[in-house]
Protein backbone atom coordinates (compact mmCIF):
# COMPACT_ATOMS: atom_id res chain seq x y z
CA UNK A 1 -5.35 16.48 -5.77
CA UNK A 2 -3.20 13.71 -7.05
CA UNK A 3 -0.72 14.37 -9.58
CA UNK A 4 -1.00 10.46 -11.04
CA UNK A 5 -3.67 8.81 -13.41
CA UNK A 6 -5.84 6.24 -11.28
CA UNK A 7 -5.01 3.07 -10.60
CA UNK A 8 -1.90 3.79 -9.47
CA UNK A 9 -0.18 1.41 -6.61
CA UNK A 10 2.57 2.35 -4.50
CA UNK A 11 4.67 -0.46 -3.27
CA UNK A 12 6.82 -0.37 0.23
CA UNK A 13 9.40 -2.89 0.40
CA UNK A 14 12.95 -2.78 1.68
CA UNK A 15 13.53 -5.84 -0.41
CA UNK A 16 14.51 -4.83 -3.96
CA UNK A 17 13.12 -8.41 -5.79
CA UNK A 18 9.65 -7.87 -3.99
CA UNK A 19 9.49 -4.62 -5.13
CA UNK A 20 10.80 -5.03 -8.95
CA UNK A 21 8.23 -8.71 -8.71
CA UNK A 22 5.27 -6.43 -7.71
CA UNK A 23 5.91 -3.76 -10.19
CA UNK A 24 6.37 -6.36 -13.08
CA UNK A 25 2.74 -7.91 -12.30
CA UNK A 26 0.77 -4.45 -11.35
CA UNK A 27 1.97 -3.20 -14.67
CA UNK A 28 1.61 -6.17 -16.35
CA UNK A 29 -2.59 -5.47 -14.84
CA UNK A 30 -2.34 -1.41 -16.17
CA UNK A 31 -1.38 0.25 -13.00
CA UNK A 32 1.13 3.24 -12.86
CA UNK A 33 3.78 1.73 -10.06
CA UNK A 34 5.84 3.61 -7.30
CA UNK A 35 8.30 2.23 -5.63
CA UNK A 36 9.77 3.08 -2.12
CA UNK A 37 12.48 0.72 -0.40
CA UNK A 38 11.89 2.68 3.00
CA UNK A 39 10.10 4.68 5.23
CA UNK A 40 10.93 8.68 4.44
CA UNK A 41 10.47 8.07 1.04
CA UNK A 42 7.49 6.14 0.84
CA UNK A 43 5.70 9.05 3.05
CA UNK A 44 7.06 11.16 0.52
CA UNK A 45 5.97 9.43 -1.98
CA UNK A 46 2.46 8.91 -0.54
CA UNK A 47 2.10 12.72 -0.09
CA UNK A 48 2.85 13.41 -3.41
CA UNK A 49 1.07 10.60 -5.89
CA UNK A 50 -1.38 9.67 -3.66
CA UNK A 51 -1.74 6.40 -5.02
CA UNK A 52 -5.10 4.23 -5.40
CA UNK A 53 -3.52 1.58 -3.28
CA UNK A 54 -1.01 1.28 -0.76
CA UNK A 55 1.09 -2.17 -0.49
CA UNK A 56 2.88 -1.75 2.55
CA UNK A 57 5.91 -3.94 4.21
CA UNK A 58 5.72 -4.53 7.81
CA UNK A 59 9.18 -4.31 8.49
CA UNK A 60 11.43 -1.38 7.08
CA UNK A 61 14.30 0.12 7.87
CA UNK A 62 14.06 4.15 9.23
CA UNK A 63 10.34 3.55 10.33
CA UNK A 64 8.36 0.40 10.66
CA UNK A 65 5.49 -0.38 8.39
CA UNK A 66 2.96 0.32 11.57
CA UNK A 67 4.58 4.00 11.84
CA UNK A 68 4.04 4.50 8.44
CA UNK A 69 0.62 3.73 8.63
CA UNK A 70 0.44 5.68 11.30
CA UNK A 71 1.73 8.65 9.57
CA UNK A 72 -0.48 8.14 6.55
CA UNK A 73 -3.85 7.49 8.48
CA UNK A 74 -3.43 11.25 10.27
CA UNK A 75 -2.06 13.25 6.84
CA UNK A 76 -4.73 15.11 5.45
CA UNK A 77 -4.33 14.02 1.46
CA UNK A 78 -3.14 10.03 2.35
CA UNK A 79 -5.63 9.18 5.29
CA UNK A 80 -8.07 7.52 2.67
CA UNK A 81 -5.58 5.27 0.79
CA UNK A 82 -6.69 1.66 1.10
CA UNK A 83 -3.68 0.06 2.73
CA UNK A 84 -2.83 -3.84 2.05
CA UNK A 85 0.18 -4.93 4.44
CA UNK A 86 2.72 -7.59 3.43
CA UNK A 87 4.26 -8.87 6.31
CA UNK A 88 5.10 -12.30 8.44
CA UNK A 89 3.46 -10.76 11.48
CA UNK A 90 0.29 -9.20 11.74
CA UNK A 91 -0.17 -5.91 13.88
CA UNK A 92 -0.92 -7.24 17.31
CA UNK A 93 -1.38 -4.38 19.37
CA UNK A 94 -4.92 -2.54 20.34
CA UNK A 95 -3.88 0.75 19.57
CA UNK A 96 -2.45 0.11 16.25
CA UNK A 97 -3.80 1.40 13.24
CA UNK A 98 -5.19 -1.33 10.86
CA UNK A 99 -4.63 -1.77 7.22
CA UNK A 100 -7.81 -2.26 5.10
CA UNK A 101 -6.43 -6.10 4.24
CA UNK A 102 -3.37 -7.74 5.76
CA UNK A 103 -1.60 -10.57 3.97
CA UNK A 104 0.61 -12.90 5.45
CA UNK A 105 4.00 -13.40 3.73
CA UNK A 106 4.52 -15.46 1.66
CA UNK A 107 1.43 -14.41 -0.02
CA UNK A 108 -0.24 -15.81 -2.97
CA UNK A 109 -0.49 -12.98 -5.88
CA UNK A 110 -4.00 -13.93 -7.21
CA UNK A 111 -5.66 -13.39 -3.80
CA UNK A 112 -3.48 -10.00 -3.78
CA UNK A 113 -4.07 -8.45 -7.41
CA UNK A 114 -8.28 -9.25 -6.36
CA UNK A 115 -8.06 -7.37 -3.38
CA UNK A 116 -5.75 -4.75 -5.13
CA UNK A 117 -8.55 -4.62 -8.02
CA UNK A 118 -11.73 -4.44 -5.60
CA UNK A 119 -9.76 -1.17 -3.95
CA UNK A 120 -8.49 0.42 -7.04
CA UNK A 121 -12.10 0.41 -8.31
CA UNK A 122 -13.65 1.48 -5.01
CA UNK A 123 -11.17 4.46 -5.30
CA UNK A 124 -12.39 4.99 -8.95
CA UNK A 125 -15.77 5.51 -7.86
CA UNK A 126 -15.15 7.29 -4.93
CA UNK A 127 -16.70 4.82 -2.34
CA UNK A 128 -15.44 3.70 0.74
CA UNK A 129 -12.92 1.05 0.86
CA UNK A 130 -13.64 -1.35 4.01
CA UNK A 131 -11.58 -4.58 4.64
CA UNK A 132 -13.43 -7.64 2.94
């Protein structure tokens, strides 16, 4: 059971001005905001506020943003987080695990604060969230 309010977002970025830019805005829209800068800690942080939405950096240091993923999609309490990744590359490979919505860097912030919304509220309600 989460110990956080919903609508809350948890941000993974190893870049400190994405991460204080995101939490300005998401708070700015009424969400509780985590942030993690890299890999451990954002699994830790996962486990632990299990978060409405995940916005997720494809490159971090101590584990990539795909091995996070990875590690989220088979724990128990995180494997239904909608996951948005941030990165310049999308995942390319077969076998990777897929984010719900992937957004190219540089990305614009009203396309990612709708898709952010449209999850949160999904979560709220307790439906599936599906990429769209």
């Amino acid at each position: 059971m989460p110990t956080t309010p919903h609508r809350t977002v948890l941000v993974i970025d190893d870049d400190p001005a994405t991460r204080d830019l995101l939490d300005t805005i998401l708070t700015d829209e009424g969400y509780v905001v985590f942030q993690a800068g890299h890999g451990k800690q954002a699994v830790l942080l996962a486990r632990e506020h299990q978060p409405s939405v995940i916005l997720l950096d494809g490159v971090l240091p101590e584990l990539s943003g795909l091995e996070i993923l990875r590690t989220l999609r088979a724990g128990e309490v995180t494997r239904h987080i909608p996951i948005v990744m941030l990165s310049g590359r999308p995942p390319s490979g077969a076998d990777e695990p897929l984010p719900e919505i992937f957004i190219r860097k540089p990305f614009d912030l009203e396309v990612l604060l709708t898709h952010v919304n449209r999850m949160a509220a999904l979560q709220e309600k307790g439906e599936p969230v599906s990429a769209s």
